[in-house]
Protein backbone atom coordinates (compact mmCIF):
# COMPACT_ATOMS: atom_id res chain seq x y z
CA UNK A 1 12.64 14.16 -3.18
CA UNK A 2 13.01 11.57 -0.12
CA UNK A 3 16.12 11.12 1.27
CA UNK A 4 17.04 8.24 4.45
CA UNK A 5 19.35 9.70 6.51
CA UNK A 6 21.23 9.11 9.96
CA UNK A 7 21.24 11.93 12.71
CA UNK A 8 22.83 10.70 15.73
CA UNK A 9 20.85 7.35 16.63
CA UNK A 10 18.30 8.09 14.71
CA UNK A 11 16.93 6.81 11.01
CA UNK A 12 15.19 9.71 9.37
CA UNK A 13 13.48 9.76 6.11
CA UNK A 14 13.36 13.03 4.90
CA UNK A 15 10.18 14.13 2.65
CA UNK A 16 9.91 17.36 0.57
CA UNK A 17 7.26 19.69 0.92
CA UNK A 18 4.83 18.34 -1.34
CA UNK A 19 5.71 14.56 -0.29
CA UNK A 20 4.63 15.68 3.40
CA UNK A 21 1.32 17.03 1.83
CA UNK A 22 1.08 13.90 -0.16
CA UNK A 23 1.72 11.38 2.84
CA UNK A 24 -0.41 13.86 5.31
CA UNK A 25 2.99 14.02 7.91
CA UNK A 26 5.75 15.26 8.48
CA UNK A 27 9.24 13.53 8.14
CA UNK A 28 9.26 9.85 9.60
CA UNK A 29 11.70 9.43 12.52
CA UNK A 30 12.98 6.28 14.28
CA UNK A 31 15.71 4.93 16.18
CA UNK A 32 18.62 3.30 14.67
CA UNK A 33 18.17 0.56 17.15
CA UNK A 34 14.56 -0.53 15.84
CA UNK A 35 16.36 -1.48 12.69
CA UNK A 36 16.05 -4.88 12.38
CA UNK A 37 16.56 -6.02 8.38
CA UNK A 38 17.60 -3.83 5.24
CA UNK A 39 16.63 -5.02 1.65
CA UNK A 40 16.75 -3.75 -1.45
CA UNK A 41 13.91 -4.65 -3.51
CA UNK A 42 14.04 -3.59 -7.20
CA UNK A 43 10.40 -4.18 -8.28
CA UNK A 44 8.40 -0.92 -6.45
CA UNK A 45 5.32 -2.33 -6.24
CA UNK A 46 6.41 -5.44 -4.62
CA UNK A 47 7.27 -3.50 -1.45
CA UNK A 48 3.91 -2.42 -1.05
CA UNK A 49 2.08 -4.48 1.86
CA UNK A 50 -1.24 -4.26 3.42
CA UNK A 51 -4.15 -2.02 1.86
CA UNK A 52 -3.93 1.97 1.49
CA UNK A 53 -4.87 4.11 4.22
CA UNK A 54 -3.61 8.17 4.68
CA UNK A 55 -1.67 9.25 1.83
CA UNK A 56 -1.41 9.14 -1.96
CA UNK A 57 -2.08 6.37 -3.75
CA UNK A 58 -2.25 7.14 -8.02
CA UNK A 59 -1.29 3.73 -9.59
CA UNK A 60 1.85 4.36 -12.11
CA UNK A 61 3.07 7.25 -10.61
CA UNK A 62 3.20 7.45 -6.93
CA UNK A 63 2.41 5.18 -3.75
CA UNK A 64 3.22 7.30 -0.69
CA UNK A 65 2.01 7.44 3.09
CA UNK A 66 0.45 4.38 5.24
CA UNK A 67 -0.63 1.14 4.35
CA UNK A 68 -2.18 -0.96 7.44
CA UNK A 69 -2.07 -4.91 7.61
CA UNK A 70 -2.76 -7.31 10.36
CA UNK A 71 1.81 -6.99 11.24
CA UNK A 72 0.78 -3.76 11.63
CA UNK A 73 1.36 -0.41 10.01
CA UNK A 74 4.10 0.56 7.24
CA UNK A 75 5.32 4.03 5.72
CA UNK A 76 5.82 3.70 1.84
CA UNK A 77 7.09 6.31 -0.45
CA UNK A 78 7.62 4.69 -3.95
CA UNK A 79 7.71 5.72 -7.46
CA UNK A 80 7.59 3.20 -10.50
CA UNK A 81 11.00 2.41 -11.80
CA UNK A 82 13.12 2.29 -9.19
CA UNK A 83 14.47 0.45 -6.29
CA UNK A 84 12.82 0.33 -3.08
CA UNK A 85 15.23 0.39 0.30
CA UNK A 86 13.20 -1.92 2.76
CA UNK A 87 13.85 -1.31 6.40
CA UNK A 88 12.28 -4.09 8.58
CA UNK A 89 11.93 -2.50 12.15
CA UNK A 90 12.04 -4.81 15.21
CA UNK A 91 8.27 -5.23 17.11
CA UNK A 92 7.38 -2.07 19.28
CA UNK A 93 8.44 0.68 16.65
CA UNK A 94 6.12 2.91 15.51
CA UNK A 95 6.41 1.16 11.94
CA UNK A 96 6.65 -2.54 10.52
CA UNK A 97 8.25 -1.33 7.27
CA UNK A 98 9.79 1.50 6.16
CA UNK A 99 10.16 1.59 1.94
CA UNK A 100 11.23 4.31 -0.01
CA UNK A 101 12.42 4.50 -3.56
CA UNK A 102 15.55 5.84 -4.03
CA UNK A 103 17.17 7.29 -7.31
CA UNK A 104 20.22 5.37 -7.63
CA UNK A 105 22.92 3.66 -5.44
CA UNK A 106 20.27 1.60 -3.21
CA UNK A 107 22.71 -1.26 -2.61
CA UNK A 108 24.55 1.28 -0.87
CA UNK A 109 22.25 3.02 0.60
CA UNK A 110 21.12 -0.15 2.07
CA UNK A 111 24.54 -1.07 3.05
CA UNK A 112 25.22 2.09 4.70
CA UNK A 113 22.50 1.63 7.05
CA UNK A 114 23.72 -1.95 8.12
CA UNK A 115 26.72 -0.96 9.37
CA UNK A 116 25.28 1.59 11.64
CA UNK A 117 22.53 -0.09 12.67
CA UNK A 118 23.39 -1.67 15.88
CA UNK A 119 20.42 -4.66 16.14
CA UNK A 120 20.42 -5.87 12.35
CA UNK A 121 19.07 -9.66 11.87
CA UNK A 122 21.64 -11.15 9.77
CA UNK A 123 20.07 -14.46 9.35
CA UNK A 124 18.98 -14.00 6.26
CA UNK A 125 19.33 -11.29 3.53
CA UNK A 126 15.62 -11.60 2.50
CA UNK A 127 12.76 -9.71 3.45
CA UNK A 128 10.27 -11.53 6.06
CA UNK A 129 6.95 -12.40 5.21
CA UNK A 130 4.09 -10.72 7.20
CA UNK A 131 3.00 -13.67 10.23
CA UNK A 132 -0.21 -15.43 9.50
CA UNK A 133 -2.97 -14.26 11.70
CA UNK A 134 -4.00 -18.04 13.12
CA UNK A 135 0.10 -18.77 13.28
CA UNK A 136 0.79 -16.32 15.91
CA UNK A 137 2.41 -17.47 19.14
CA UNK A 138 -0.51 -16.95 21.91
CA UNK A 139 1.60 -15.48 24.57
């Protein structure tokens, strides 16, 4: 079972054996300092962005490796039924979106990782839509 962890000043998400097989990689790594938002989303399937690409994907039961959009790329491991943690990574990390269903005790889960976090957005407690394509600031 998945597990988000802090090592030092770094975010780890922590896969079991047959997750890793699943998602086709290893255990997902970044620093705390990418973090930008944490959200708890309680409906699974609305933390899914983008369309499937390496990983498992068997509606009902399991959603887990990458999903690719025009933001960029996220890591999902989510199973039906219960809450999602949603960590929003600042641009430049390997990730847009890290989601991962965990058991119980997401609020503070979610909490946890704010107060370590040393970069988190506070402006609002929602998760940010992905930019428009044709809305993108040229520079």
């Amino acid at each position: 079972m998945r597990r988000i962890l802090v090592k030092g000043d770094d975010l780890l998400i922590r896969l079991s054996w047959w997750e890793k097989a699943a998602a086709r990689r290893g255990n997902v790594h970044v620093p705390l300092a990418a973090v930008c938002r944490v959200t708890v989303e309680p409906d699974w399937w609305r933390a899914l962005r983008g369309v499937a690409q390496r990983g498992a994907w068997i509606p009902g039961v399991m959603c887990i490796g990458m999903r690719g959009h025009h933001g960029g790329e996220d890591f999902v491991a989510v199973r039906p039924g219960r809450p999602v943690v949603c960590i929003e990574l600042w641009p430049g990390a390997p990730f847009s979106l890290l989601a991962v269903s965990v058991p119980d005790h997401a609020d503070a889960a979610a909490q946890r990782l704010c107060r370590v976090a040393p970069r988190i957005d506070s402006s609002t407690c929602r998760r940010q839509a992905l930019p428009i394509p044709e809305e993108r600031d040229p520079s």
